[in-house]
PDB file of N, CA and C in Angstrom:
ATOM      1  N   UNK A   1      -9.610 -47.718  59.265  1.00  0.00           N
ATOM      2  CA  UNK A   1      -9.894 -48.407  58.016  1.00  0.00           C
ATOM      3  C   UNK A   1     -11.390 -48.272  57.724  1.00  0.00           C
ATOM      4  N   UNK A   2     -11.176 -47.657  56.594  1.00  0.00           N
ATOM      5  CA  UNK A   2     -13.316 -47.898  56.289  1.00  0.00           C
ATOM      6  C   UNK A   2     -13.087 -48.698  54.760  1.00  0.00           C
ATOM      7  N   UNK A   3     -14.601 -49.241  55.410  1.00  0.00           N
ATOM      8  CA  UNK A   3     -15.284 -50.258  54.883  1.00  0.00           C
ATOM      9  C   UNK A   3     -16.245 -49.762  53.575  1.00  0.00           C
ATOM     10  N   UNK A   4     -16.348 -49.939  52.093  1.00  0.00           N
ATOM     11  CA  UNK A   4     -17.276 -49.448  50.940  1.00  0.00           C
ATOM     12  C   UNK A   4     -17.873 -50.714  50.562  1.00  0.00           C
ATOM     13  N   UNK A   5     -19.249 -50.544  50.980  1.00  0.00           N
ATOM     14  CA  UNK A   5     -20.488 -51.576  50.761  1.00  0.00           C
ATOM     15  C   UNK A   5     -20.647 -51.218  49.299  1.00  0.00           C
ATOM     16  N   UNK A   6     -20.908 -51.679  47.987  1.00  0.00           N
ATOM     17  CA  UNK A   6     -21.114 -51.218  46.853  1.00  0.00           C
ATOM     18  C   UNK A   6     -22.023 -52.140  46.262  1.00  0.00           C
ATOM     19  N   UNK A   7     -23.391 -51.906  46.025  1.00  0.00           N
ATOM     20  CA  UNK A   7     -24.170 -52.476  45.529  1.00  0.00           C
ATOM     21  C   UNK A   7     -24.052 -53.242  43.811  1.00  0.00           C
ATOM     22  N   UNK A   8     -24.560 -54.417  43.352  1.00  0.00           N
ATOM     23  CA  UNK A   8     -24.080 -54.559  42.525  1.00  0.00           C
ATOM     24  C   UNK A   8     -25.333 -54.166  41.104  1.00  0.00           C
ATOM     25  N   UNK A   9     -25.352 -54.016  40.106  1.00  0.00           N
ATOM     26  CA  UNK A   9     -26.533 -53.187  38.919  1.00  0.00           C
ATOM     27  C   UNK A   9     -27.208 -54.309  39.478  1.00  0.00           C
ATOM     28  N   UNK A  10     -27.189 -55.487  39.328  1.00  0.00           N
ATOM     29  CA  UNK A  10     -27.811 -56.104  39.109  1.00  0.00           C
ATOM     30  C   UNK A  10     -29.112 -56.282  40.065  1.00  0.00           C
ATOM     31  N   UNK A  11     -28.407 -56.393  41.478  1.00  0.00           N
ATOM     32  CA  UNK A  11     -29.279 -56.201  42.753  1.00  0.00           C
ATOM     33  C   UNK A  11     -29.765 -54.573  42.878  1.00  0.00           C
ATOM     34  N   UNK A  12     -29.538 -53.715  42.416  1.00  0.00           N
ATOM     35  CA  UNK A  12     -29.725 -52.213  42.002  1.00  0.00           C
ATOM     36  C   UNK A  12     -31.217 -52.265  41.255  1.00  0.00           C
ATOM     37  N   UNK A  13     -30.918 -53.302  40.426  1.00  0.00           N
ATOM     38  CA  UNK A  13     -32.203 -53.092  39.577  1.00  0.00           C
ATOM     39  C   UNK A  13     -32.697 -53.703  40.080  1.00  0.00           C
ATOM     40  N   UNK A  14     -32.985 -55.003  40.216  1.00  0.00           N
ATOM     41  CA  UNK A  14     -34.020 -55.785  40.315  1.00  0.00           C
ATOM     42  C   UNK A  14     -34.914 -55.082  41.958  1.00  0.00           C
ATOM     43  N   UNK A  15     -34.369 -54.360  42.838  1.00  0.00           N
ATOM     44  CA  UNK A  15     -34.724 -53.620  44.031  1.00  0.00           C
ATOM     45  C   UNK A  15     -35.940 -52.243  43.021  1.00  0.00           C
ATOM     46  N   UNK A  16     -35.199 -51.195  41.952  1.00  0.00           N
ATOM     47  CA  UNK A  16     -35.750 -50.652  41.703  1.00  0.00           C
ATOM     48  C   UNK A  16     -36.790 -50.904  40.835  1.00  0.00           C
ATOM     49  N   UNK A  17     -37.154 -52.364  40.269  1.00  0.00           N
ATOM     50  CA  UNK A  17     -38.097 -53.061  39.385  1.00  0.00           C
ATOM     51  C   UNK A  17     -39.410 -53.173  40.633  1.00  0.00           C
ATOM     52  N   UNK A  18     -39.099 -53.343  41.518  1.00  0.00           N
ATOM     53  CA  UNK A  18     -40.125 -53.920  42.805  1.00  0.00           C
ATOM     54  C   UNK A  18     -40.553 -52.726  43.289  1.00  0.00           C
ATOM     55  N   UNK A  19     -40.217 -51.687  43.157  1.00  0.00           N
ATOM     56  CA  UNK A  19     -40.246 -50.120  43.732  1.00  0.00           C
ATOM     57  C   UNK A  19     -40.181 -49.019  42.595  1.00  0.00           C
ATOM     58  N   UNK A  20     -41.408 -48.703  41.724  1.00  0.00           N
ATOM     59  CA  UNK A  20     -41.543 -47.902  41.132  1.00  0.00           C
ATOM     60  C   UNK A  20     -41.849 -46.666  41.717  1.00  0.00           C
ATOM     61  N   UNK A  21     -41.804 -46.544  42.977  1.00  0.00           N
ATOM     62  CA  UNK A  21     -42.421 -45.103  43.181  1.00  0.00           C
ATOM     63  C   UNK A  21     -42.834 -45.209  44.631  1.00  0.00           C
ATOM     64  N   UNK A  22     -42.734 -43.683  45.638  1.00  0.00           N
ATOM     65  CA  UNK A  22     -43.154 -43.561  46.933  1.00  0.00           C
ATOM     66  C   UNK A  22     -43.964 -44.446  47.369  1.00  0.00           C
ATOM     67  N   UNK A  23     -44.086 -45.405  48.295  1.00  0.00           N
ATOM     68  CA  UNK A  23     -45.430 -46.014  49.315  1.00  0.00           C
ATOM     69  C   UNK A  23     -45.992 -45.276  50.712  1.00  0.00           C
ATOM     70  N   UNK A  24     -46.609 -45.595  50.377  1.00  0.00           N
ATOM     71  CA  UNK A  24     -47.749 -44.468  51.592  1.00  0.00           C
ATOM     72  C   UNK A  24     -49.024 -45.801  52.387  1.00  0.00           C
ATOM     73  N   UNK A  25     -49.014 -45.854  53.177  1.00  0.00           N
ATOM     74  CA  UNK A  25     -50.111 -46.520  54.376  1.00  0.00           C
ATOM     75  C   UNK A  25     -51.028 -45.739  54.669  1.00  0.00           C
ATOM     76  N   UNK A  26     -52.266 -46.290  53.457  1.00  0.00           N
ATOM     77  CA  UNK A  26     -53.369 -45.357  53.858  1.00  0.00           C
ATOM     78  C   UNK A  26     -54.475 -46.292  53.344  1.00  0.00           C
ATOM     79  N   UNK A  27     -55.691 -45.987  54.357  1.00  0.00           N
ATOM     80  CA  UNK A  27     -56.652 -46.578  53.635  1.00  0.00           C
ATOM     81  C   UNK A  27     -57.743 -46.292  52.566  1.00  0.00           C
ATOM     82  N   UNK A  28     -57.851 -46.579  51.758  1.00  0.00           N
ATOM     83  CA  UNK A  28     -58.559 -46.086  50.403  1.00  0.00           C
ATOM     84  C   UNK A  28     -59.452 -46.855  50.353  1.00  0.00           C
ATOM     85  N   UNK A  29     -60.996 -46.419  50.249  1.00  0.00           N
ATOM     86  CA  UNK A  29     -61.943 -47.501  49.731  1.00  0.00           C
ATOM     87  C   UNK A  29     -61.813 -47.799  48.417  1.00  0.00           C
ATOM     88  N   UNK A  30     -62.043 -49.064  47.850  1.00  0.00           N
ATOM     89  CA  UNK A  30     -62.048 -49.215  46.701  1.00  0.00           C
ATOM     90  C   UNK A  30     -63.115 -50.084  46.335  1.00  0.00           C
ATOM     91  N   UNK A  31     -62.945 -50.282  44.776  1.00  0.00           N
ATOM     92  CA  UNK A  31     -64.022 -51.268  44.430  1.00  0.00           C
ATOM     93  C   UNK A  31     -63.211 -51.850  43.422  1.00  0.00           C
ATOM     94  N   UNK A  32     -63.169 -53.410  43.908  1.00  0.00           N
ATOM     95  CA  UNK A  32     -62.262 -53.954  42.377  1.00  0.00           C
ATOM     96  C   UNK A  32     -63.579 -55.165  42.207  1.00  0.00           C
ATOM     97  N   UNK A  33     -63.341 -55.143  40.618  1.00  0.00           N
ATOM     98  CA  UNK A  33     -64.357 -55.956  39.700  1.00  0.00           C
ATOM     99  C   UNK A  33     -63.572 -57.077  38.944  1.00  0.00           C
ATOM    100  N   UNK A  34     -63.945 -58.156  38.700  1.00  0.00           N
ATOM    101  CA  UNK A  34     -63.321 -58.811  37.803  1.00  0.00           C
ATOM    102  C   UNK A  34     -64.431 -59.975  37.592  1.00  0.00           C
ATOM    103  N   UNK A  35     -64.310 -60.755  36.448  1.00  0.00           N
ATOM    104  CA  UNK A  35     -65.078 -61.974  35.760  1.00  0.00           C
ATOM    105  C   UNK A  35     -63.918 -63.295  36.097  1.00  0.00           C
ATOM    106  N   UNK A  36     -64.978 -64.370  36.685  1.00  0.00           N
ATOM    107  CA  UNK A  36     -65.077 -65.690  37.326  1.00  0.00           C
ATOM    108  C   UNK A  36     -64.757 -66.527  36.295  1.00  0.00           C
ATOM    109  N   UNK A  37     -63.836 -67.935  36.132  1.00  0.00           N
ATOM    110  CA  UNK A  37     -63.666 -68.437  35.021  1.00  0.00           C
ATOM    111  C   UNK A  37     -65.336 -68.540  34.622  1.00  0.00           C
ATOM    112  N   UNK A  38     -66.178 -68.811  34.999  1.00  0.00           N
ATOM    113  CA  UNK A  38     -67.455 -69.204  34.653  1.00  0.00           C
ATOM    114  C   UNK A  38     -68.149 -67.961  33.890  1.00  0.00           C
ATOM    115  N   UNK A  39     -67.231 -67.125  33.918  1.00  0.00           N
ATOM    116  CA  UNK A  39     -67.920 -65.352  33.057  1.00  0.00           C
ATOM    117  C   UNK A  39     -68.843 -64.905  33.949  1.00  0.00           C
ATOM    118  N   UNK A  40     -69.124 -65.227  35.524  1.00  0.00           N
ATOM    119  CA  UNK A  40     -69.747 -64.348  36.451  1.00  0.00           C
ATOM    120  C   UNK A  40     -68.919 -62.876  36.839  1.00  0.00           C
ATOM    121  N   UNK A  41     -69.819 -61.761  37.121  1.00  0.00           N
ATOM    122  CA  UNK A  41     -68.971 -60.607  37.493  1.00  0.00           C
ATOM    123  C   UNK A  41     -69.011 -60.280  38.738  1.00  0.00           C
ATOM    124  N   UNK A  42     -68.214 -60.151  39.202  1.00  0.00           N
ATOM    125  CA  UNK A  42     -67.932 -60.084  40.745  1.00  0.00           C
ATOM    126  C   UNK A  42     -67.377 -58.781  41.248  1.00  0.00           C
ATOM    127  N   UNK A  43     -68.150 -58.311  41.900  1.00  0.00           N
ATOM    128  CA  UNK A  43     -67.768 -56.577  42.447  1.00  0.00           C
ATOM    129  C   UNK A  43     -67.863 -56.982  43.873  1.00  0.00           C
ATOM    130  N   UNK A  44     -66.929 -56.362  44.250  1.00  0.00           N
ATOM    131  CA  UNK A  44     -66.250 -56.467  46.272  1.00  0.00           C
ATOM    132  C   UNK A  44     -65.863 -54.407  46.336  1.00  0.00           C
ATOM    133  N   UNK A  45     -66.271 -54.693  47.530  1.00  0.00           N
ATOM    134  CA  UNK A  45     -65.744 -53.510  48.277  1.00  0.00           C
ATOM    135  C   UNK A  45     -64.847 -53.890  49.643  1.00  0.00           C
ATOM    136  N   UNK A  46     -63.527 -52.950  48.842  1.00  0.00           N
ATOM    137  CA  UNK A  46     -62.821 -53.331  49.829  1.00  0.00           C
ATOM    138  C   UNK A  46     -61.861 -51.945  50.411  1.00  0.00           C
ATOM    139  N   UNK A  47     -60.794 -51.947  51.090  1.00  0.00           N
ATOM    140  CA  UNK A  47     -59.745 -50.841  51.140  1.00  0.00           C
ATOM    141  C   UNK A  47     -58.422 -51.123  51.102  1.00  0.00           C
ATOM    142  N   UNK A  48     -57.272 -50.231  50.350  1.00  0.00           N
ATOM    143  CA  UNK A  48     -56.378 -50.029  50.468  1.00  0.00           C
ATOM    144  C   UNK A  48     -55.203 -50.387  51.901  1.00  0.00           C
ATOM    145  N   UNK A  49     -54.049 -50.736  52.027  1.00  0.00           N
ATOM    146  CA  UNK A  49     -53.498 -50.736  52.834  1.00  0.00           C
ATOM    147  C   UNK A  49     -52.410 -50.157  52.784  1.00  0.00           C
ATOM    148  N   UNK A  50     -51.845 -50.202  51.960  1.00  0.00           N
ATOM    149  CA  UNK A  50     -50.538 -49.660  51.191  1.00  0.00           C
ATOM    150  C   UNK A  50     -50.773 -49.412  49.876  1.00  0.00           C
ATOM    151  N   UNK A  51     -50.362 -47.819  49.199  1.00  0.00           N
ATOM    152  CA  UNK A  51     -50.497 -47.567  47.596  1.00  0.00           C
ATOM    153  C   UNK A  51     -49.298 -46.584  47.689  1.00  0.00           C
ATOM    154  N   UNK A  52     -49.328 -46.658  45.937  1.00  0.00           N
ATOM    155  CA  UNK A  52     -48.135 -45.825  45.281  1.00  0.00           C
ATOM    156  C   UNK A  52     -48.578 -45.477  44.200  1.00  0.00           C
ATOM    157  N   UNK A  53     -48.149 -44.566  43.404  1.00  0.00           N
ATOM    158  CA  UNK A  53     -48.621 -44.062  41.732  1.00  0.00           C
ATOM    159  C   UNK A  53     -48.875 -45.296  41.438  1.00  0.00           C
ATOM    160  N   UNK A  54     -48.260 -46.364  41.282  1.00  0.00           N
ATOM    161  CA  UNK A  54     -48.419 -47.983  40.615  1.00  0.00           C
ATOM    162  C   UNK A  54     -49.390 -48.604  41.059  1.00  0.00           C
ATOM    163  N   UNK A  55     -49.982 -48.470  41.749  1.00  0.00           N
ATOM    164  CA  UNK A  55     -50.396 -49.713  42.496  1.00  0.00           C
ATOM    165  C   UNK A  55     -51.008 -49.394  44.017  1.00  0.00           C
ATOM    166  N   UNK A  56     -51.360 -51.099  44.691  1.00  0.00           N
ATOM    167  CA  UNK A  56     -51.884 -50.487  45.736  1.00  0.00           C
ATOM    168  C   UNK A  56     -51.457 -52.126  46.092  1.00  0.00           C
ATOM    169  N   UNK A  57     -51.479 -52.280  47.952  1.00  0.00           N
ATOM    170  CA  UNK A  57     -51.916 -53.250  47.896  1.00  0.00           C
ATOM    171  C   UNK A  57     -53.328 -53.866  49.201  1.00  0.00           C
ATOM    172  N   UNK A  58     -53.861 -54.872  48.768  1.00  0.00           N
ATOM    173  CA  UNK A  58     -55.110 -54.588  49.789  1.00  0.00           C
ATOM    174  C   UNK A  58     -55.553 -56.168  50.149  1.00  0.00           C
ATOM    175  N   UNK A  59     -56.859 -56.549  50.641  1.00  0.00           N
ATOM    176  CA  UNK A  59     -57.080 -57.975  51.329  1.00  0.00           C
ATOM    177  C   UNK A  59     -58.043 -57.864  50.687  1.00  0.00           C
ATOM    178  N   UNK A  60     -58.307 -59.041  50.656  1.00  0.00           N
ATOM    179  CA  UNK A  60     -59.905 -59.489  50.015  1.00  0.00           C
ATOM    180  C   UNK A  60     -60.089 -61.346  50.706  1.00  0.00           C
ATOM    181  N   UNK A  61     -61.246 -61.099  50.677  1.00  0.00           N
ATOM    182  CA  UNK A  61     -61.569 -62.619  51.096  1.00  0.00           C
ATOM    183  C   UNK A  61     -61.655 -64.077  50.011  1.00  0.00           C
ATOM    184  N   UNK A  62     -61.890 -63.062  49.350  1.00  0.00           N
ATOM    185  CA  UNK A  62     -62.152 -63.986  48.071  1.00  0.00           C
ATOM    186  C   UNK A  62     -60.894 -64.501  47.195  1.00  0.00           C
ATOM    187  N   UNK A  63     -60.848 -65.388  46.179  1.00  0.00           N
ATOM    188  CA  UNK A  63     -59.188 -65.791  46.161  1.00  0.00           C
ATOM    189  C   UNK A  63     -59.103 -65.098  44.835  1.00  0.00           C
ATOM    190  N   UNK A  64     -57.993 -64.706  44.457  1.00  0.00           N
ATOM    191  CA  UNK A  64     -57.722 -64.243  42.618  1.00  0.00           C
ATOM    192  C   UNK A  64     -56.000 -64.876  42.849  1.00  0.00           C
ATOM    193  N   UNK A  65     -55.677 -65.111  41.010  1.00  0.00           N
ATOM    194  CA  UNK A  65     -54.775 -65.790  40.935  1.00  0.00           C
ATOM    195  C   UNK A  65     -53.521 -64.814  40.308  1.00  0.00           C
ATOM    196  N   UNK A  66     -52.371 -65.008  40.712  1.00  0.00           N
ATOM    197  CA  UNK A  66     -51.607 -63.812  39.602  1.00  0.00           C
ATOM    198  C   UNK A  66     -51.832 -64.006  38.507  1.00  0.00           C
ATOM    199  N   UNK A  67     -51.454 -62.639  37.899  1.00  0.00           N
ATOM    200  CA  UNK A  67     -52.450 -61.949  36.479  1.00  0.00           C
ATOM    201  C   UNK A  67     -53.500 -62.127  36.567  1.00  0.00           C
ATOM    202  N   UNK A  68     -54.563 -62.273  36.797  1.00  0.00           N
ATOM    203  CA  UNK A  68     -55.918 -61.688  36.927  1.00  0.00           C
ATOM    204  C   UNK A  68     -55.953 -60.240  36.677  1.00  0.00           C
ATOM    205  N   UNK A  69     -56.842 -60.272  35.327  1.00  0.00           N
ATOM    206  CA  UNK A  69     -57.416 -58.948  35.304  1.00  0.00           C
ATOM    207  C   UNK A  69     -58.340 -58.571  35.936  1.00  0.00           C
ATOM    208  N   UNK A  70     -58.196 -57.416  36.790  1.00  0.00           N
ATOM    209  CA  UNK A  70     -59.495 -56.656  37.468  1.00  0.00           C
ATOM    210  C   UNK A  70     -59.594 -55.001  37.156  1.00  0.00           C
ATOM    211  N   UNK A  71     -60.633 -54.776  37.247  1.00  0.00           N
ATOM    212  CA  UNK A  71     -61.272 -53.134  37.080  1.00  0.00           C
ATOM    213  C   UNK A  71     -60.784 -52.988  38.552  1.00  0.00           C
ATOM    214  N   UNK A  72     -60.007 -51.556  38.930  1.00  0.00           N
ATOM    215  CA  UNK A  72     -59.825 -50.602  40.697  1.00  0.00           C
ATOM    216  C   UNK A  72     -60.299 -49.078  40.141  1.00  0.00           C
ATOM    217  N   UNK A  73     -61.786 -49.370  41.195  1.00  0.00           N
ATOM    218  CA  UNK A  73     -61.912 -47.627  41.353  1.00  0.00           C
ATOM    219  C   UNK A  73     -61.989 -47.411  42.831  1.00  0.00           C
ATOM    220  N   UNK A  74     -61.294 -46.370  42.264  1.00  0.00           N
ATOM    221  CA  UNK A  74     -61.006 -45.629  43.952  1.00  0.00           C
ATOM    222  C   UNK A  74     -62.449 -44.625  44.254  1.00  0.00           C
ATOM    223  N   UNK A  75     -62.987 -45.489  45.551  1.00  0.00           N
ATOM    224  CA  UNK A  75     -64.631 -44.993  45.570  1.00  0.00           C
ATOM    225  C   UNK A  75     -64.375 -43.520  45.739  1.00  0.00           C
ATOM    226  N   UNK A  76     -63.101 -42.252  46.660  1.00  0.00           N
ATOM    227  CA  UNK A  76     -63.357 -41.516  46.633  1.00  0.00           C
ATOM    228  C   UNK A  76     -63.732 -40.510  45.462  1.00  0.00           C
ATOM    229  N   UNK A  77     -62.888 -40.861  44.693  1.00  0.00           N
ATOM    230  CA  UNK A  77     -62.839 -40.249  43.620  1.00  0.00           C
ATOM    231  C   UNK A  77     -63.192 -40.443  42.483  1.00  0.00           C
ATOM    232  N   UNK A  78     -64.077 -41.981  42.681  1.00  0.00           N
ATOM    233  CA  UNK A  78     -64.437 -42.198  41.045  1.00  0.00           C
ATOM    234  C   UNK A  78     -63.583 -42.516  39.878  1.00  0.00           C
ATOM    235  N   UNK A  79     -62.684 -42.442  40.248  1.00  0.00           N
ATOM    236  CA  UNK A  79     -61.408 -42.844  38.711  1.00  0.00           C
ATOM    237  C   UNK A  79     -61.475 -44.692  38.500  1.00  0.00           C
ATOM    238  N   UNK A  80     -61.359 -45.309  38.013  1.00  0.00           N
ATOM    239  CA  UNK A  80     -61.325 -46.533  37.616  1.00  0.00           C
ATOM    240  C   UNK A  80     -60.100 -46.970  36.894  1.00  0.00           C
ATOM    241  N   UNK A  81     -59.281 -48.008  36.514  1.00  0.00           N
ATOM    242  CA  UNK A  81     -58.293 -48.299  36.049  1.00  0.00           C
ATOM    243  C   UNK A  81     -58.450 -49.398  36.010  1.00  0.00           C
ATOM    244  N   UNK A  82     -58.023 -50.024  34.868  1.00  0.00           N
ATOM    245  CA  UNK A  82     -57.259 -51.820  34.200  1.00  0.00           C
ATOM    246  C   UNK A  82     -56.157 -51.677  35.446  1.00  0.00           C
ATOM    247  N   UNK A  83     -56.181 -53.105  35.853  1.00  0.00           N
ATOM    248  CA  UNK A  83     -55.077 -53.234  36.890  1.00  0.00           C
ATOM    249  C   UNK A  83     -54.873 -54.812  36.647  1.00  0.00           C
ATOM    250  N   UNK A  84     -53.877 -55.457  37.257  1.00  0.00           N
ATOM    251  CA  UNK A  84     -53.603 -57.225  37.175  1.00  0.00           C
ATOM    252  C   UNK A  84     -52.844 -57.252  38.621  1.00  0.00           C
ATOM    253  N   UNK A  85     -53.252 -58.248  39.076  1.00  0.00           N
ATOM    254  CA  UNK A  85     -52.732 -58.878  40.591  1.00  0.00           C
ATOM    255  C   UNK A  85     -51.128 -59.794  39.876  1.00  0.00           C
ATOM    256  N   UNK A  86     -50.119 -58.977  40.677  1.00  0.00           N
ATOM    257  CA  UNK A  86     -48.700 -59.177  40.778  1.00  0.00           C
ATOM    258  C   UNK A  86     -48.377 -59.769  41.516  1.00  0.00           C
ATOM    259  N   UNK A  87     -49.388 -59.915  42.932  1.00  0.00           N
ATOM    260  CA  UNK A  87     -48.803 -60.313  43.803  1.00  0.00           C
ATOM    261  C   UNK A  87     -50.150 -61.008  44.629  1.00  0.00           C
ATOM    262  N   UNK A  88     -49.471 -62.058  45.478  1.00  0.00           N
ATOM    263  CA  UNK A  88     -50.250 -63.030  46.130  1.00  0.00           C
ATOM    264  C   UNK A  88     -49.779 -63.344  47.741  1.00  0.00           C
ATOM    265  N   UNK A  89     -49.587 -62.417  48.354  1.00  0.00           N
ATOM    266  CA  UNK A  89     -49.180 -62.808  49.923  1.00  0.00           C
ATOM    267  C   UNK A  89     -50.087 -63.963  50.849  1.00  0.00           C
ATOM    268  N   UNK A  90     -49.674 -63.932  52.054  1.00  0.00           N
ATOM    269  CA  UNK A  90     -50.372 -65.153  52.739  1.00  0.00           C
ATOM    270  C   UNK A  90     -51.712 -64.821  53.323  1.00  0.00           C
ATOM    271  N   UNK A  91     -52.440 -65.754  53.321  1.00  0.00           N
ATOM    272  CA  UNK A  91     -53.664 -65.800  54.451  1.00  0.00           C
ATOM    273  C   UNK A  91     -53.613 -65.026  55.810  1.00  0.00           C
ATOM    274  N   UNK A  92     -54.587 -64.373  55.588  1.00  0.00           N
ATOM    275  CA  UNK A  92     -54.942 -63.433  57.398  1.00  0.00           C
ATOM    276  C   UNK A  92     -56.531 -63.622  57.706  1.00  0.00           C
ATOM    277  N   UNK A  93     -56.460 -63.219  58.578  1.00  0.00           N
ATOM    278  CA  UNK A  93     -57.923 -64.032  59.231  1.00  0.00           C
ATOM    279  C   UNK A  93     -59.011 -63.171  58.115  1.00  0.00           C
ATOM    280  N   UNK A  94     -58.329 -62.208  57.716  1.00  0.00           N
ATOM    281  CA  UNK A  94     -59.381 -60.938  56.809  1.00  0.00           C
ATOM    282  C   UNK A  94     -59.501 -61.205  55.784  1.00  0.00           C
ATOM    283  N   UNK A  95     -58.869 -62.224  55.102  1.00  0.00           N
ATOM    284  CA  UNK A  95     -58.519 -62.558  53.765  1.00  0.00           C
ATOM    285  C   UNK A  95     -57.361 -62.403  53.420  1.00  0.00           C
ATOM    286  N   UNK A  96     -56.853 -62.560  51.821  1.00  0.00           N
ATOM    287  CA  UNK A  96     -55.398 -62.906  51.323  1.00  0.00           C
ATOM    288  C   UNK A  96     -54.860 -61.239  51.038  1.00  0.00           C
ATOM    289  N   UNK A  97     -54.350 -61.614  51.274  1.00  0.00           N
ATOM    290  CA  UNK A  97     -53.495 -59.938  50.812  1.00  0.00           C
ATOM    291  C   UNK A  97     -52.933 -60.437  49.450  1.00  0.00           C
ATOM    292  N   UNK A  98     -52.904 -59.075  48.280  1.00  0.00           N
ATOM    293  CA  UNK A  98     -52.683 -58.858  46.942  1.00  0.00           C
ATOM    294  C   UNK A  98     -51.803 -57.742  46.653  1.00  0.00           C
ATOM    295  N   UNK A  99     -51.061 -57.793  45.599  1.00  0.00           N
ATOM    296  CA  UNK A  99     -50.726 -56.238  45.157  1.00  0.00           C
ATOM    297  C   UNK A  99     -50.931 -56.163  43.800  1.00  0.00           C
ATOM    298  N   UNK A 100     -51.878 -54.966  43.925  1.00  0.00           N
ATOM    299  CA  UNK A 100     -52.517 -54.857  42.410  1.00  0.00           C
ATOM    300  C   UNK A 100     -51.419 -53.480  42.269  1.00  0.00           C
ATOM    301  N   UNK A 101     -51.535 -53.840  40.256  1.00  0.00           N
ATOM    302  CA  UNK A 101     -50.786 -53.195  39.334  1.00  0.00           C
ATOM    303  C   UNK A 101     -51.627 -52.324  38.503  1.00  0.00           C
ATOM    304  N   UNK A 102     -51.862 -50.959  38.644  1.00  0.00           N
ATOM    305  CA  UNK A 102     -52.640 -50.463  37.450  1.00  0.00           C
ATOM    306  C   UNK A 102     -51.970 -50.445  36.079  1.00  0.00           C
ATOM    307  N   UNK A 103     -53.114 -50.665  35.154  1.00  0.00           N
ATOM    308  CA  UNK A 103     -52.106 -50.992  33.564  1.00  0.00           C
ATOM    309  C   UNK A 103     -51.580 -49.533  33.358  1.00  0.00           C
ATOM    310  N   UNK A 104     -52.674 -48.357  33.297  1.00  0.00           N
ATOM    311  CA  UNK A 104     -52.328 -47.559  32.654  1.00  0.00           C
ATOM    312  C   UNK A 104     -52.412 -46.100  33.893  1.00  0.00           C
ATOM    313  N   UNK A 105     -51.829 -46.394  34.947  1.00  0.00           N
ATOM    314  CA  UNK A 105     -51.409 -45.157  36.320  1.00  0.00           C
ATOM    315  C   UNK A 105     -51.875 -43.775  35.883  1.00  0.00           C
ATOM    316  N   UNK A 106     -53.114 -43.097  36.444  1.00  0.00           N
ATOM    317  CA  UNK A 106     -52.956 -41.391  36.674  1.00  0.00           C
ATOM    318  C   UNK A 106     -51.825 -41.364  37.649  1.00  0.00           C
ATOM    319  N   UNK A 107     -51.350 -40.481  37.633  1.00  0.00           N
ATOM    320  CA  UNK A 107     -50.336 -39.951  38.809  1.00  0.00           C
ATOM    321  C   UNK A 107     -51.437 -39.449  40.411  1.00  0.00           C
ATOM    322  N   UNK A 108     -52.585 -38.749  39.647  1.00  0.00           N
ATOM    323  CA  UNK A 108     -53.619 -38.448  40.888  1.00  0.00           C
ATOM    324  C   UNK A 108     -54.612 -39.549  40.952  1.00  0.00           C
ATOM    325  N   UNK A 109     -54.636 -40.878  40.954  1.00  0.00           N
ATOM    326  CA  UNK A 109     -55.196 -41.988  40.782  1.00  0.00           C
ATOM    327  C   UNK A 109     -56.291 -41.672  42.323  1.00  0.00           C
ATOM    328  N   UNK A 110     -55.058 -41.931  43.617  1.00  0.00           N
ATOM    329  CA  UNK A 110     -55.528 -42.016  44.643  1.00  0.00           C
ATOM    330  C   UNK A 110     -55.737 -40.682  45.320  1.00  0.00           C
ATOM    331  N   UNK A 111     -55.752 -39.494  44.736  1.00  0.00           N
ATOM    332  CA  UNK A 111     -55.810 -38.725  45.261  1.00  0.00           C
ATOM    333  C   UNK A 111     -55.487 -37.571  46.514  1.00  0.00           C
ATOM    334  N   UNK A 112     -54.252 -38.418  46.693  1.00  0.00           N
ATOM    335  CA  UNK A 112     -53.258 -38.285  47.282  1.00  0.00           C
ATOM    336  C   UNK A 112     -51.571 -37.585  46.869  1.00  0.00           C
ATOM    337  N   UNK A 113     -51.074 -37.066  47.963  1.00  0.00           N
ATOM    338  CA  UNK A 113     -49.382 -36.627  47.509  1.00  0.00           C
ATOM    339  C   UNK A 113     -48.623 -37.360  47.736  1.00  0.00           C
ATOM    340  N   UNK A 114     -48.101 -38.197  46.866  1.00  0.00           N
ATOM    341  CA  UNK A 114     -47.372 -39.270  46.980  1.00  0.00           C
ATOM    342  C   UNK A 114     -45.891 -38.823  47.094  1.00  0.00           C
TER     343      UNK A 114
END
């Protein structure tokens, strides 16, 4: 007797909404920028932990809230992108882990073969 596991659209999609595209574990220096409710500008250098054409995701010490707009340039390469924090994971001794969203994705963003 066999058994047919059959996924349903619904759980289909909402899996492929969270997963636009290959992930890769690599570290990327970056530089993300963004303005303080107080209109201070705040530039951190930080790195990559996980990225994809979409996105990346990385730690920072400092706190940002979902949707927050921030500037990500990828120091190797100089490219820059509008991006917004999607995501807000837990506290590590290194800081909070994030997953940033670029608004408008190069495909060679990170410079990498995804």
């Amino acid at each position: 007797m066999s058994v047919k596991f059959v996924e349903s659209k619904q759980a289909s999609t909402r899996h492929t909404m969270q997963r636009r595209g290959p992930r890769m574990n690599s570290r990327v220096p970056v530089r993300i920028e963004w303005n303080t409710a107080a209109g201070e500008r705040v530039q951190v250098a930080a790195h990559t932990r996980i990225v994809n054409p979409y996105g990346c995701m990385i730690v920072l010490k400092q706190s940002l809230e979902l949707e927050d707009r921030v500037a990500l340039t990828n120091v190797a390469t100089h490219s820059t992108n509008a991006a917004v924090v999607v995501w807000k994971g837990g506290a590590r001794p290194d800081g909070w882990e994030y997953g940033i969203e670029l608004v408008a994705p190069e495909m060679d963003f990170w410079g990498l073969e995804l």
